[in-house]
Protein backbone atom coordinates (compact mmCIF):
# COMPACT_ATOMS: atom_id res chain seq x y z
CA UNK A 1 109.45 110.37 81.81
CA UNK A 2 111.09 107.77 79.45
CA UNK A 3 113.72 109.11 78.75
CA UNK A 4 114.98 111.13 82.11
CA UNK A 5 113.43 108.18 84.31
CA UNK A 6 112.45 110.62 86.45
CA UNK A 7 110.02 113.56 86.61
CA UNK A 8 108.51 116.54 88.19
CA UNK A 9 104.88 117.45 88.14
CA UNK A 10 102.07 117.96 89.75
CA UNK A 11 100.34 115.45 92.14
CA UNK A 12 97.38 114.84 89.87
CA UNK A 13 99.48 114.24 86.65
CA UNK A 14 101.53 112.08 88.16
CA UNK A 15 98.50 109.75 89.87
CA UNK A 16 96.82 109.65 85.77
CA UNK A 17 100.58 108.73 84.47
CA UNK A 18 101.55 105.68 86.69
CA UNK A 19 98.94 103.35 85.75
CA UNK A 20 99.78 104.19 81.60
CA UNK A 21 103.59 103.57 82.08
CA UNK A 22 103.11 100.44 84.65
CA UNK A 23 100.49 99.10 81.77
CA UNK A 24 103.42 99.59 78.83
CA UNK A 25 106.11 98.20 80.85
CA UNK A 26 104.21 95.04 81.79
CA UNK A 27 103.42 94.87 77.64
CA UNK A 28 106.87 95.34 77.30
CA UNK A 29 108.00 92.82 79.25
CA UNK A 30 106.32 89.75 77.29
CA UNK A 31 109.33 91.11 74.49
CA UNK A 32 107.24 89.38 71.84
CA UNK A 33 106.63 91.13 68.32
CA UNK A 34 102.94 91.99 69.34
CA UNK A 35 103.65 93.30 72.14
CA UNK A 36 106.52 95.42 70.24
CA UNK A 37 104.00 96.85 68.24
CA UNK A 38 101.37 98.06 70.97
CA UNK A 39 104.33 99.41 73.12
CA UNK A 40 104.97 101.38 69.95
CA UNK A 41 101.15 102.37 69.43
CA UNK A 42 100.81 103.39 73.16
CA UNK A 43 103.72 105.88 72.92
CA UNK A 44 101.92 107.36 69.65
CA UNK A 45 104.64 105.87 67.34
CA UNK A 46 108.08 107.29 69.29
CA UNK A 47 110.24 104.61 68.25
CA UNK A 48 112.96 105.84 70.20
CA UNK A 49 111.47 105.45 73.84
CA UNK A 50 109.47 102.24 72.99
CA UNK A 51 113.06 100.71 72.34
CA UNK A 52 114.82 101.97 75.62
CA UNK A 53 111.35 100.47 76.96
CA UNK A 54 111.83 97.28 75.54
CA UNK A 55 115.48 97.12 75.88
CA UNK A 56 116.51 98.71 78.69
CA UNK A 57 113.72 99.73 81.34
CA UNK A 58 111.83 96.28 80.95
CA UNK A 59 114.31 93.73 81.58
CA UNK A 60 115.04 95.32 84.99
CA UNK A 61 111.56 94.29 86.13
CA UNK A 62 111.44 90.54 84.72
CA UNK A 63 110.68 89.36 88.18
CA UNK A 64 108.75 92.33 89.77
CA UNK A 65 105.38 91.45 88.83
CA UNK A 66 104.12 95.37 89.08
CA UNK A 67 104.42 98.11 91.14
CA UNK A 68 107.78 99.58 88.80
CA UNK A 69 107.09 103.32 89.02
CA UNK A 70 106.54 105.35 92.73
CA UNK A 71 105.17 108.71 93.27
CA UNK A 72 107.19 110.72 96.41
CA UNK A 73 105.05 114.03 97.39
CA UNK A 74 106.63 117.12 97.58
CA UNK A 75 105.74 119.28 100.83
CA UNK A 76 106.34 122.51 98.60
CA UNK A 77 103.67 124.08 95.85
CA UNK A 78 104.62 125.30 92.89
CA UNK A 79 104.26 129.45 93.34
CA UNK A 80 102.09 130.24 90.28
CA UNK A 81 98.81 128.35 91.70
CA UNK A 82 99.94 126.67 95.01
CA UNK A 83 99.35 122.77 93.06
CA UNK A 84 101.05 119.75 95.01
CA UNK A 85 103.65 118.57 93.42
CA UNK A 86 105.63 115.32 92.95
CA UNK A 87 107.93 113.22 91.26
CA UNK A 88 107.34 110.17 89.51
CA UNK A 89 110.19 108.20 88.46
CA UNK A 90 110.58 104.00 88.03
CA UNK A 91 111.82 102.14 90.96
């Protein structure tokens, strides 16, 4: 989701996945070495989207205090197993 901004899954992923990403952008946002390092650590050490979190996605939201990701339902299922779907993407 990183690095596309944007995502399709299913309903159920997406509701588990927005409260992780709000939590690491908010982290992200303090732009203090600590918080560097846990962005890091919550991304399981991918350097490369912790730094388009920290340099890029963050500093949009410096006055949002939450709420940076939506979820928009999709009215079709995917064939295989009729799941909801969605996409998640920032705001």
């Amino acid at each position: 989701m990183i690095d596309k901004e944007k995502i399709t899954t299913t309903e159920a992923k997406a509701k588990e996945l927005r409260p992780f990403i709000e939590r690491i952008i908010s982290k992200a946002k303090e732009n203090t070495l600590a918080s560097r390092r846990i962005v890091i650590s919550r991304l399981f050490n991918r350097k490369k989207e912790a730094k388009k979190i920290i340099s890029e996605i963050a500093p949009r939201y410096n006055k949002r205090a939450g709420g940076y990701t939506r979820v928009l339902k999709l009215s079709a299922r995917r064939k295989g197993d009729a799941s909801k779907m969605a996409i998640i993407e920032f705001v």
